[in-house]
N, C-alpha and C. Protein backbone atom coordinates (compact mmCIF):
# COMPACT_ATOMS: atom_id res chain seq x y z
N UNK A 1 -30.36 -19.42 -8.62
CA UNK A 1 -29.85 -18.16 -9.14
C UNK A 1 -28.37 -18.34 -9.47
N UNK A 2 -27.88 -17.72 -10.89
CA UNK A 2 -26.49 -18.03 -10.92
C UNK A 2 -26.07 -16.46 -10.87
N UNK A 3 -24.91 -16.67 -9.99
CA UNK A 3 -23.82 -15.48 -9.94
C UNK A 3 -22.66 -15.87 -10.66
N UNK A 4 -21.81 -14.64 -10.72
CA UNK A 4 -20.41 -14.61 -11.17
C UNK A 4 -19.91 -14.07 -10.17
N UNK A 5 -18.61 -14.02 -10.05
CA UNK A 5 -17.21 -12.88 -9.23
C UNK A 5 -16.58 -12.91 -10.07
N UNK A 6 -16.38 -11.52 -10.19
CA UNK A 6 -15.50 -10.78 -11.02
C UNK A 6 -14.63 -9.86 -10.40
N UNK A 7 -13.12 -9.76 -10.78
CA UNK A 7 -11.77 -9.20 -9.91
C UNK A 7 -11.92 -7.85 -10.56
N UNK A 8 -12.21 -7.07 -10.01
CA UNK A 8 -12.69 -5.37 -10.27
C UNK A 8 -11.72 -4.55 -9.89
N UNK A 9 -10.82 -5.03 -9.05
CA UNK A 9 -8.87 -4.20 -8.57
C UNK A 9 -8.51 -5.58 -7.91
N UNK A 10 -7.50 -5.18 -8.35
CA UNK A 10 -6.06 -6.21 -7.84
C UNK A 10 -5.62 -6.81 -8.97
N UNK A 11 -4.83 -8.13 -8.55
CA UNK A 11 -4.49 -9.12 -9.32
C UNK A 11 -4.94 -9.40 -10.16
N UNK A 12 -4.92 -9.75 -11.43
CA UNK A 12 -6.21 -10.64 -12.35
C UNK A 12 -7.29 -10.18 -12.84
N UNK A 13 -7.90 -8.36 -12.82
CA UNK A 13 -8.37 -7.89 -12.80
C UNK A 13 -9.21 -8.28 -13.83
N UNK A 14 -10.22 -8.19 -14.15
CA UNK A 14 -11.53 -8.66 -15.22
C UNK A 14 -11.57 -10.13 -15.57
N UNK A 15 -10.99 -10.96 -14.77
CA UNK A 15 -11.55 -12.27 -14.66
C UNK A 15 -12.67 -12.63 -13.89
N UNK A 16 -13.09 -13.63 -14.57
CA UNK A 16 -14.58 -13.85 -14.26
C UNK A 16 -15.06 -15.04 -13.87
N UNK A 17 -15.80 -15.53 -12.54
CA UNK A 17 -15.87 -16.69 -12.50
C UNK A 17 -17.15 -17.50 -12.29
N UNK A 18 -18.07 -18.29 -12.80
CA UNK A 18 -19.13 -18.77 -11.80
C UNK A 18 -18.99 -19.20 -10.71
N UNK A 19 -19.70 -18.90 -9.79
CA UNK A 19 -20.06 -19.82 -8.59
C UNK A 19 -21.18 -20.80 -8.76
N UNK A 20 -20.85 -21.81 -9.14
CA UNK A 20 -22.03 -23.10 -9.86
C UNK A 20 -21.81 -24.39 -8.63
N UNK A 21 -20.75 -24.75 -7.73
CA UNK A 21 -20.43 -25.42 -6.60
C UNK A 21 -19.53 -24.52 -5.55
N UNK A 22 -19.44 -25.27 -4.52
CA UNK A 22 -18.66 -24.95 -3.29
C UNK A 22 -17.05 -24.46 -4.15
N UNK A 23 -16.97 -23.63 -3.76
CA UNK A 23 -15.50 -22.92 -4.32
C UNK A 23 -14.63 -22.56 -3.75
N UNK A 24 -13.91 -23.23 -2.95
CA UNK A 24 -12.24 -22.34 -2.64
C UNK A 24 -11.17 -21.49 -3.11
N UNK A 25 -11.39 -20.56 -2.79
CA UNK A 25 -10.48 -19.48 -3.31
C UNK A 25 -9.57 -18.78 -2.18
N UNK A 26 -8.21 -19.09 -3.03
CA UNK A 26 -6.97 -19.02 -2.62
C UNK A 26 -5.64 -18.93 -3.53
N UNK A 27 -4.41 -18.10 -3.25
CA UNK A 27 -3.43 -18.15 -3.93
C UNK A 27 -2.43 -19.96 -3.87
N UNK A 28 -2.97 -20.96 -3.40
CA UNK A 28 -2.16 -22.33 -3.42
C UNK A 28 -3.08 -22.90 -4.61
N UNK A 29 -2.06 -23.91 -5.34
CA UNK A 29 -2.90 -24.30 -6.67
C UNK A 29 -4.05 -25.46 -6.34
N UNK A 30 -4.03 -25.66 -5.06
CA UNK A 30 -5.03 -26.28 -5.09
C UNK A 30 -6.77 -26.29 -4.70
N UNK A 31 -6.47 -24.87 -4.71
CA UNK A 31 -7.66 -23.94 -4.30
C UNK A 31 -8.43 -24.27 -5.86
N UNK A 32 -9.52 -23.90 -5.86
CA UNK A 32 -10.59 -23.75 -7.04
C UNK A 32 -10.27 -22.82 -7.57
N UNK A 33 -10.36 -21.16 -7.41
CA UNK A 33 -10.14 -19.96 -7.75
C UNK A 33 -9.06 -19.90 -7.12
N UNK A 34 -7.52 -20.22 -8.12
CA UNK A 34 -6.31 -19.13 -7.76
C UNK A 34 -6.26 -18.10 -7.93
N UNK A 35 -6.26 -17.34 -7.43
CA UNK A 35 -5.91 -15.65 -6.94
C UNK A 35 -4.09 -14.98 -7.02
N UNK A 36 -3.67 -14.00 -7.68
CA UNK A 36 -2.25 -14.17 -8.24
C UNK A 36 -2.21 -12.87 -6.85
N UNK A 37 -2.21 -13.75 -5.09
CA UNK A 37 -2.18 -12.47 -4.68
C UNK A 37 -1.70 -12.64 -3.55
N UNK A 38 -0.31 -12.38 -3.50
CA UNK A 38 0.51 -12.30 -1.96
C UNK A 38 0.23 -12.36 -0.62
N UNK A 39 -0.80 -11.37 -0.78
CA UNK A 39 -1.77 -11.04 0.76
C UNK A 39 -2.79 -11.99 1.21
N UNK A 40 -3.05 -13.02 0.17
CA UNK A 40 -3.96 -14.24 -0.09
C UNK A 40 -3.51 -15.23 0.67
N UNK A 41 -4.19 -15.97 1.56
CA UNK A 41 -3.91 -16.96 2.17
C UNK A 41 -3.61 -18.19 1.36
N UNK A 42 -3.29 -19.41 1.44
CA UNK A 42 -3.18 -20.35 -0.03
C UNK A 42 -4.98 -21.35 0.09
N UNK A 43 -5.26 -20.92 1.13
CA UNK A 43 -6.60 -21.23 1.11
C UNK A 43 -7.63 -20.42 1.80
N UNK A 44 -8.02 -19.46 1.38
CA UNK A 44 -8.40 -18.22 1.89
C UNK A 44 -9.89 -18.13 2.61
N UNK A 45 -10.06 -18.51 1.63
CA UNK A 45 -12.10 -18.17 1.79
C UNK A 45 -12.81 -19.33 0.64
N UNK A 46 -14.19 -19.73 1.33
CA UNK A 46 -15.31 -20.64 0.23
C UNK A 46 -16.38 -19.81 0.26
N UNK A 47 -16.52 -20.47 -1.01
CA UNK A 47 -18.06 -19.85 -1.50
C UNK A 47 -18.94 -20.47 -2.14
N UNK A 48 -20.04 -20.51 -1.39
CA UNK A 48 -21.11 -22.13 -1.62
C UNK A 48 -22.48 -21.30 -1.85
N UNK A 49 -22.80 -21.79 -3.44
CA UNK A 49 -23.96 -20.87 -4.03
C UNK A 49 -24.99 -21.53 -3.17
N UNK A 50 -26.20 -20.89 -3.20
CA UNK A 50 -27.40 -21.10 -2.56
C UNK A 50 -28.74 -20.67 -3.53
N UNK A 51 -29.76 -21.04 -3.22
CA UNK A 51 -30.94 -20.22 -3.66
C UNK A 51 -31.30 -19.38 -4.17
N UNK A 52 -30.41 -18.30 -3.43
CA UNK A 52 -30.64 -17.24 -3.33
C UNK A 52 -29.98 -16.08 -3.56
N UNK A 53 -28.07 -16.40 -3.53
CA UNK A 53 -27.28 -16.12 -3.76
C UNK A 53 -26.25 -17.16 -3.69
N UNK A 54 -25.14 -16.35 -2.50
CA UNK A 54 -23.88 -17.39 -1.93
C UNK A 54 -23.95 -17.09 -0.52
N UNK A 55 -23.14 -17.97 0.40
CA UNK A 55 -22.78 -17.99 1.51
C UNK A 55 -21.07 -17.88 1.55
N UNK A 56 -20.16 -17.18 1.92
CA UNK A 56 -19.02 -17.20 2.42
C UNK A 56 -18.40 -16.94 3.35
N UNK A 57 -17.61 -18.21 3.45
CA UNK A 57 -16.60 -17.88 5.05
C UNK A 57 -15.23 -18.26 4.76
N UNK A 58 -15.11 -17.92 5.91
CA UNK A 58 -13.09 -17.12 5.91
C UNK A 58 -12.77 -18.60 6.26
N UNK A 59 -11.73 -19.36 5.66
CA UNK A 59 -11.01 -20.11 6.01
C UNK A 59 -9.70 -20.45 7.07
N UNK A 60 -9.58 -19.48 7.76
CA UNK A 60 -8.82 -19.32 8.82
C UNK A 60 -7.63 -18.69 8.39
N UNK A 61 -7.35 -17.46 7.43
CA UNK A 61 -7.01 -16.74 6.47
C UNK A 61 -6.43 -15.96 7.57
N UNK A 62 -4.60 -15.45 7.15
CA UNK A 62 -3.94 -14.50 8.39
C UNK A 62 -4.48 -13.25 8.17
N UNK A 63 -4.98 -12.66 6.91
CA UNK A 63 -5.86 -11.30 7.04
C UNK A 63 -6.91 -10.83 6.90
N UNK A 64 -7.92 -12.02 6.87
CA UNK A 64 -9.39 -11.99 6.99
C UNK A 64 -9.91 -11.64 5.49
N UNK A 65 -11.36 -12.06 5.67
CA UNK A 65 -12.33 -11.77 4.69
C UNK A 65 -13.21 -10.83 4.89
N UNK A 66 -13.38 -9.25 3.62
CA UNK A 66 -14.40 -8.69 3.84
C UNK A 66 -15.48 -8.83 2.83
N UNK A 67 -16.68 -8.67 3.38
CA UNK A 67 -17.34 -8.27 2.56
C UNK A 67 -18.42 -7.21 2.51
N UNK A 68 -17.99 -5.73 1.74
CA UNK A 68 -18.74 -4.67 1.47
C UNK A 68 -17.69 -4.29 2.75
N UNK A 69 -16.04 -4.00 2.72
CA UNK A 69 -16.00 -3.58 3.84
C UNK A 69 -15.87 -3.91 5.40
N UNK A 70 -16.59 -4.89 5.57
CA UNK A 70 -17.15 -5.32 6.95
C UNK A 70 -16.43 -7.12 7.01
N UNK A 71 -15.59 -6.87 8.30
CA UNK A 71 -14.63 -7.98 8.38
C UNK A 71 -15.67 -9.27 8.44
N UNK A 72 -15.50 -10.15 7.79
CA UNK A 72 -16.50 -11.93 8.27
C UNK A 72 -16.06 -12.42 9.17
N UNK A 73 -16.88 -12.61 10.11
CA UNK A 73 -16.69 -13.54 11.33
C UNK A 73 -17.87 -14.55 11.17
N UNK A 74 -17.61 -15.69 10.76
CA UNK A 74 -17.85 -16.95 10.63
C UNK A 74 -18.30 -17.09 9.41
N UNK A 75 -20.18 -17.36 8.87
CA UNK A 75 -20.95 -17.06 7.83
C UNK A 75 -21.35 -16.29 7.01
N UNK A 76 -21.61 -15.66 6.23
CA UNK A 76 -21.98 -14.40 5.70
C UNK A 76 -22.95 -15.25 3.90
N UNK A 77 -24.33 -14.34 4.23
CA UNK A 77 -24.64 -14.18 2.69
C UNK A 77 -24.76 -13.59 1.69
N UNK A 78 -23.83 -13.39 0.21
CA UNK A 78 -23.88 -12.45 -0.36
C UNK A 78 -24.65 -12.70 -1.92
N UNK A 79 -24.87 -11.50 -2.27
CA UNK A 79 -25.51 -11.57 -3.52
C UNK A 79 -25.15 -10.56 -4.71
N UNK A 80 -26.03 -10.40 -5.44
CA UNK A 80 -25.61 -9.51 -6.63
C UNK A 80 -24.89 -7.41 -6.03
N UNK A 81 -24.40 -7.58 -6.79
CA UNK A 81 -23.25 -5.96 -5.99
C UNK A 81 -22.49 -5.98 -5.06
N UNK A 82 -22.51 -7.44 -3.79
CA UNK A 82 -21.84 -7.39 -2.78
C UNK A 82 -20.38 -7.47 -3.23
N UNK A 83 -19.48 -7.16 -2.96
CA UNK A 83 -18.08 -6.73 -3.18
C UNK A 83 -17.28 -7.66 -1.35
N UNK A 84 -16.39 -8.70 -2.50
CA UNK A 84 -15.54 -9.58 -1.40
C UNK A 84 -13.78 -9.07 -1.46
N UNK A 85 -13.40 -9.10 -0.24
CA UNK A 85 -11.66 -8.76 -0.26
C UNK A 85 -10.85 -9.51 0.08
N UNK A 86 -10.40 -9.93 -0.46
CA UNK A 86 -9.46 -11.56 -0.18
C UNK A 86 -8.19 -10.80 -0.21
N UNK A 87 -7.27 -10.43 0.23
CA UNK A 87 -5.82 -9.99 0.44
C UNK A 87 -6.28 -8.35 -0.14
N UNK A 88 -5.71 -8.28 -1.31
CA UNK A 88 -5.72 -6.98 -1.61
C UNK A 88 -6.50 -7.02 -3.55
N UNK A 89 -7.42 -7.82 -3.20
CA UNK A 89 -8.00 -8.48 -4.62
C UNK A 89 -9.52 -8.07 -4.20
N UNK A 90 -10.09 -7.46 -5.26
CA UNK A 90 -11.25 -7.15 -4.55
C UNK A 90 -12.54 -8.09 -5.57
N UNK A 91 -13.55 -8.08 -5.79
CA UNK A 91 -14.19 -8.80 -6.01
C UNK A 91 -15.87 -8.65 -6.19
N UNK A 92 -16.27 -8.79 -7.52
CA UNK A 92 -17.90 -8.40 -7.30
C UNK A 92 -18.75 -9.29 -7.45
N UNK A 93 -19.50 -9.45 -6.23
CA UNK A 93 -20.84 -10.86 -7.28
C UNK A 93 -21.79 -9.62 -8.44
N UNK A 94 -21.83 -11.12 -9.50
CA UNK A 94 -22.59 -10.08 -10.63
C UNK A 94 -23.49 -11.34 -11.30
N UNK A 95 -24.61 -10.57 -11.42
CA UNK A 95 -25.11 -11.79 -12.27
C UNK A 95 -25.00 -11.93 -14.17
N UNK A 96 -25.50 -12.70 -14.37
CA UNK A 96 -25.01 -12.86 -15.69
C UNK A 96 -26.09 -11.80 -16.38
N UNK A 97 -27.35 -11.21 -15.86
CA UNK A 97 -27.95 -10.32 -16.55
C UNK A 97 -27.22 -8.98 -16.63
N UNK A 98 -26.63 -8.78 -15.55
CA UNK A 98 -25.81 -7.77 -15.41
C UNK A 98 -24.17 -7.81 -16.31
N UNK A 99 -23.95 -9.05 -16.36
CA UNK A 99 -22.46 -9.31 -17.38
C UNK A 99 -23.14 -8.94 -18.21
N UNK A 100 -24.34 -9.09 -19.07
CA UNK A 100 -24.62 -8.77 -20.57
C UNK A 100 -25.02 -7.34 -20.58
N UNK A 101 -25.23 -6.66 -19.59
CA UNK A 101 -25.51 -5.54 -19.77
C UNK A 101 -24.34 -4.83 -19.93
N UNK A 102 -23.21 -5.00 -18.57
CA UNK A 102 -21.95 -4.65 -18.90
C UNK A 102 -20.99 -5.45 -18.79
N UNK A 103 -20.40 -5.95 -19.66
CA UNK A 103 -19.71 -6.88 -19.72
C UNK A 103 -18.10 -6.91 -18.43
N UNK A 104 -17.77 -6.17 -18.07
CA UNK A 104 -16.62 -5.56 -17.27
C UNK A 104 -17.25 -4.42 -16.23
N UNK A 105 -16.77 -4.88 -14.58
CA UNK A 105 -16.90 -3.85 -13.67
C UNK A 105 -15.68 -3.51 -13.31
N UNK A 106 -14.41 -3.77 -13.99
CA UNK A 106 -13.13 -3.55 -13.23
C UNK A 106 -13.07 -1.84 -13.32
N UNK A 107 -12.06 -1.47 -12.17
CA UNK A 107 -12.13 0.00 -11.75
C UNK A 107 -10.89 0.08 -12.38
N UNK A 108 -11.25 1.40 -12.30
CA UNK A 108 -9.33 2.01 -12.61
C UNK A 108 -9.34 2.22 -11.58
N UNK A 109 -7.79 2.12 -11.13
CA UNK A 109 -7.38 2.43 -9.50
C UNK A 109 -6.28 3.96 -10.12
N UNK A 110 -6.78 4.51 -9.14
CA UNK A 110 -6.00 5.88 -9.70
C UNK A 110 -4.48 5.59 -8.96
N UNK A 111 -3.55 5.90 -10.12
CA UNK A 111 -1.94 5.78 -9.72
C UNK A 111 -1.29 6.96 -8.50
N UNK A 112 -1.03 6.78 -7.54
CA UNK A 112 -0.51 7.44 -6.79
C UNK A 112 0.94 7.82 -7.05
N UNK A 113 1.58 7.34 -7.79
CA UNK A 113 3.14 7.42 -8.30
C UNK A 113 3.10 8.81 -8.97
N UNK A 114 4.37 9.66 -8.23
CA UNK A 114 4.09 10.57 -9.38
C UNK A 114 5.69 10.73 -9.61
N UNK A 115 6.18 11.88 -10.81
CA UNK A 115 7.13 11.93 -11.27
C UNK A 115 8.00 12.33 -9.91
N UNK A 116 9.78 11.93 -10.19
CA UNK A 116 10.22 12.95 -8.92
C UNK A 116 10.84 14.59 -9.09
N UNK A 117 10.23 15.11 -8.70
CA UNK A 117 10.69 16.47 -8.66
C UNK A 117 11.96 16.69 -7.60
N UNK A 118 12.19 18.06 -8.18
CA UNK A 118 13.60 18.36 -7.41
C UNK A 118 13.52 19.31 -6.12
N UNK A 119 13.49 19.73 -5.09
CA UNK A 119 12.70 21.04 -4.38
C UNK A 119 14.03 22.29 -4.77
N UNK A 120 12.95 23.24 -4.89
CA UNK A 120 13.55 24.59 -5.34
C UNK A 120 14.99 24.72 -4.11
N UNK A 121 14.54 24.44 -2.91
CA UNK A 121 15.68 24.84 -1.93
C UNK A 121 16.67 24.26 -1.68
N UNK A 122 17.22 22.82 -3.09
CA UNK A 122 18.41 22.78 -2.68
C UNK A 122 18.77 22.76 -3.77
N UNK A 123 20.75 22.48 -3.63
CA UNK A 123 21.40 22.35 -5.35
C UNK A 123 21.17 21.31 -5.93
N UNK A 124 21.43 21.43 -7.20
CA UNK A 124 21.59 20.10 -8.09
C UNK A 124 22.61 19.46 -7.50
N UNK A 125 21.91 17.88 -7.75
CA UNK A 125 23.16 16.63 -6.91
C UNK A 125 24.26 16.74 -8.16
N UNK A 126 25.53 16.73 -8.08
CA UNK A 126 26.25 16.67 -8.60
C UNK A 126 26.94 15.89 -8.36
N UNK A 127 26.92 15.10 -6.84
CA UNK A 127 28.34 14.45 -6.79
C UNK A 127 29.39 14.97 -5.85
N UNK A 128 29.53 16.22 -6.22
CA UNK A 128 30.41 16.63 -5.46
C UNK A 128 30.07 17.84 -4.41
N UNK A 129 31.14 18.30 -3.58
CA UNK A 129 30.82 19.14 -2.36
C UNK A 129 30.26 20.21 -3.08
N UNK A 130 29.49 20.58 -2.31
CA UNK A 130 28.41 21.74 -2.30
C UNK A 130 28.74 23.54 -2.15
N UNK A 131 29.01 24.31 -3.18
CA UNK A 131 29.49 25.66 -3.04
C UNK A 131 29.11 26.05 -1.72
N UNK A 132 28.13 25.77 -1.02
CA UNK A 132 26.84 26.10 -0.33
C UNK A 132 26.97 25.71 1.13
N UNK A 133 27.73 24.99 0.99
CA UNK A 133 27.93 23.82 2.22
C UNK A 133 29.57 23.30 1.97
N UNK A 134 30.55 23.92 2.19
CA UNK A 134 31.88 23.28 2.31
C UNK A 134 31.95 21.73 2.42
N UNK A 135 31.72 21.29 3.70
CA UNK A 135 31.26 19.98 4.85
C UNK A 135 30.36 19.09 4.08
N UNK A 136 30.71 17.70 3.73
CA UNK A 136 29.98 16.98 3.81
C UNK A 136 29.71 16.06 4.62
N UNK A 137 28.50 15.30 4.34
CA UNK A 137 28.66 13.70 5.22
C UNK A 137 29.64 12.80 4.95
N UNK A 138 30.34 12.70 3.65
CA UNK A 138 30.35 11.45 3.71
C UNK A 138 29.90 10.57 2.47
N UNK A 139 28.35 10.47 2.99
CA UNK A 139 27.72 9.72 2.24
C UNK A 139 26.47 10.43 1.20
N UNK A 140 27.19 9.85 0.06
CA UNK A 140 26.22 10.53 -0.87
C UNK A 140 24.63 10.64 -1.22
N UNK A 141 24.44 9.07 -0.56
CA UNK A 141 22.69 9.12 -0.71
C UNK A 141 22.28 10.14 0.47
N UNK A 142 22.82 10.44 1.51
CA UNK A 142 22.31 11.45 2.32
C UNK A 142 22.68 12.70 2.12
N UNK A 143 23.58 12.63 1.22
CA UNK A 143 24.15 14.36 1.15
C UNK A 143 22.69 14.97 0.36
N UNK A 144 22.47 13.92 -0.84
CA UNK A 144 21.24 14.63 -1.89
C UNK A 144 19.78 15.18 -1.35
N UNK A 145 19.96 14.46 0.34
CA UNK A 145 18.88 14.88 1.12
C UNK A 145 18.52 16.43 1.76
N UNK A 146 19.88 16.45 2.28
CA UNK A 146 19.99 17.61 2.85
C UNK A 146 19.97 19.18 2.39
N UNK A 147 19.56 20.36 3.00
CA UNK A 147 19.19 21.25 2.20
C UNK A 147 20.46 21.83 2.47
N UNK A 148 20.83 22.91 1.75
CA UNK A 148 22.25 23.53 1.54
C UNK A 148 22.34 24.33 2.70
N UNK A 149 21.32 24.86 3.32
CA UNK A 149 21.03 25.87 4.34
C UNK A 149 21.30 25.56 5.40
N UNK A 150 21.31 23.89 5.49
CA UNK A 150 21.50 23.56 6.72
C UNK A 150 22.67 22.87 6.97
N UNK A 151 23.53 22.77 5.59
CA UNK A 151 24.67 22.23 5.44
C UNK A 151 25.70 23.18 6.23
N UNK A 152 25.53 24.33 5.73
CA UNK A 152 26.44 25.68 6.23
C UNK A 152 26.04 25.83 7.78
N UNK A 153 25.18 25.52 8.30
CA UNK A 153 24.67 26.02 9.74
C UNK A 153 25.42 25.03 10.45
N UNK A 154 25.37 23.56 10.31
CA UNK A 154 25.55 22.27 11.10
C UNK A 154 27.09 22.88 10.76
N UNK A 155 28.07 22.65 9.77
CA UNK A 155 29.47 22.93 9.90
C UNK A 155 29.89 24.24 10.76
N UNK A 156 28.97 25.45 10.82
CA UNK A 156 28.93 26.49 11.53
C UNK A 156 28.84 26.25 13.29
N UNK A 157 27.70 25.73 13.58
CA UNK A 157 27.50 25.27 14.60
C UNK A 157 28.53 24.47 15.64
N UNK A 158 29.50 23.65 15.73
CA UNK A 158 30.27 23.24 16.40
C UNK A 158 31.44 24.64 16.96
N UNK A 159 31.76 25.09 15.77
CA UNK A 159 32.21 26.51 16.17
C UNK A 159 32.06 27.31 17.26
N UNK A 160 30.51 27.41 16.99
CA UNK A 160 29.37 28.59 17.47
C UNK A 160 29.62 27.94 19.05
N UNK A 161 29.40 26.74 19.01
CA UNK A 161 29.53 26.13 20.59
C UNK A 161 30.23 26.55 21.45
N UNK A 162 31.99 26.13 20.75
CA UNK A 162 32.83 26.36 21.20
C UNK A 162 32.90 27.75 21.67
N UNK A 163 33.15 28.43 20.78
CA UNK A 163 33.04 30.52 20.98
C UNK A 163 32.00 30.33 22.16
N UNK A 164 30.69 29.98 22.54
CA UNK A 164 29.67 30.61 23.58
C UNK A 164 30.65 29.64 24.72
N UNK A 165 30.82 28.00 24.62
CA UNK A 165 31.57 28.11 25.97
C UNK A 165 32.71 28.86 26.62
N UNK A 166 33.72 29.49 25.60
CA UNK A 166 34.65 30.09 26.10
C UNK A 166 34.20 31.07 26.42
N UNK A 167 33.43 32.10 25.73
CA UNK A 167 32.85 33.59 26.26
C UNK A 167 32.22 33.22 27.76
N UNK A 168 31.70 32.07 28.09
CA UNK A 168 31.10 31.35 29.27
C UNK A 168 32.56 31.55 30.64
N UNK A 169 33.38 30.93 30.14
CA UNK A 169 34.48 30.60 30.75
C UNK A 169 35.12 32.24 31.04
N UNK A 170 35.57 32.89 30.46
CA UNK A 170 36.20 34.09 30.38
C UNK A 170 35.37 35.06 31.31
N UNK A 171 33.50 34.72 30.65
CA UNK A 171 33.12 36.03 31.88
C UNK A 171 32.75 35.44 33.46
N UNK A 172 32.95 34.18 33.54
CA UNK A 172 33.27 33.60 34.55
C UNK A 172 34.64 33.40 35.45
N UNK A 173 35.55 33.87 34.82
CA UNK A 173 37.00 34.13 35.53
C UNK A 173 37.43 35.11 35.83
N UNK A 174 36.35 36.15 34.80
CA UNK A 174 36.49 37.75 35.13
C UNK A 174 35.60 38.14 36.40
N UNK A 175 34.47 37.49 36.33
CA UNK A 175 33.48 37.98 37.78
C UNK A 175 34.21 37.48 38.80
N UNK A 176 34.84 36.12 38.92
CA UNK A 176 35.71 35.84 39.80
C UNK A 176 36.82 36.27 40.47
């Protein structure tokens, strides 16, 4: 039986490979299947077609091999749909009846990035001290953090201290 793996997310995405001999796959160039993938060991995982499908095992890889999910500990046999994870590269066996049917299984990975918004509750960074907030830090990457509300309270606050210890002190010299 001949399979393919095909990179469906990650690195390299819609490359395609037979498994026709024993195959090492790894991000070092001397792997069979280089993998363009950080999280990739430089010799990661083999994959030795069979009969029937493939057999793969983890090469002593610092973040393991899954397949469908489910971490490999030692042997494993996979076949057509099983899905392999080598770092952060994911991977489908497919057979070639299935390449002609659809030529590409790569996913879209939905983008988590989104634009940056501003929050309604503070001012525009300008740069400079804050109508809102007299007091700054200091430092500007933290000033743009802080909300204006709490700019005025924290400069308020040392004050506020002072005034409750003395009112402390005073009705304590008076009961005395």
């Amino acid at each position: 039986m001949s399979l393919m793996l095909e990179i469906v997310e990650g690195p390299g995405a819609g490359r395609q490979f037979e498994i026709s001999q024993p195959t090492v796959i790894g991000r070092d160039n001397t792997a069979d299947l280089v993998i363009d993938d950080s999280q990739a060991s430089r010799r990661h995982a083999r994959v030795e077609p069979t009969g029937h499908g493939a057999v793969v095992e983890d090469m002593g890889s610092t973040n393991g091999t899954f397949i469908n999910d489910n971490e490999l500990h030692g042997r494993a046999e996979i076949g057509p749909h099983d899905e392999l994870l080598i770092g952060v590269t994911v991977m489908q066996v497919r057979t070639p009846q299935e390449i002609q049917h659809q030529p590409s299984a790569v996913r879209a990975v939905p983008s988590f990035a989104v634009p940056e918004s501003r929050p309604t509750f503070t001012d525009a960074v300008t740069g400079e001290r804050s109508a809102a907030g007299p007091l700054d830090s200091g430092v500007p990457e933290l000033e743009r953090l802080r909300d204006s509300r709490v700019k005025t309270k924290a400069s308020v606050a040392p004050l506020a201290i002072f005034v409750l210890a003395a009112l402390a002190v005073v009705i304590y010299l008076g009961v005395t």
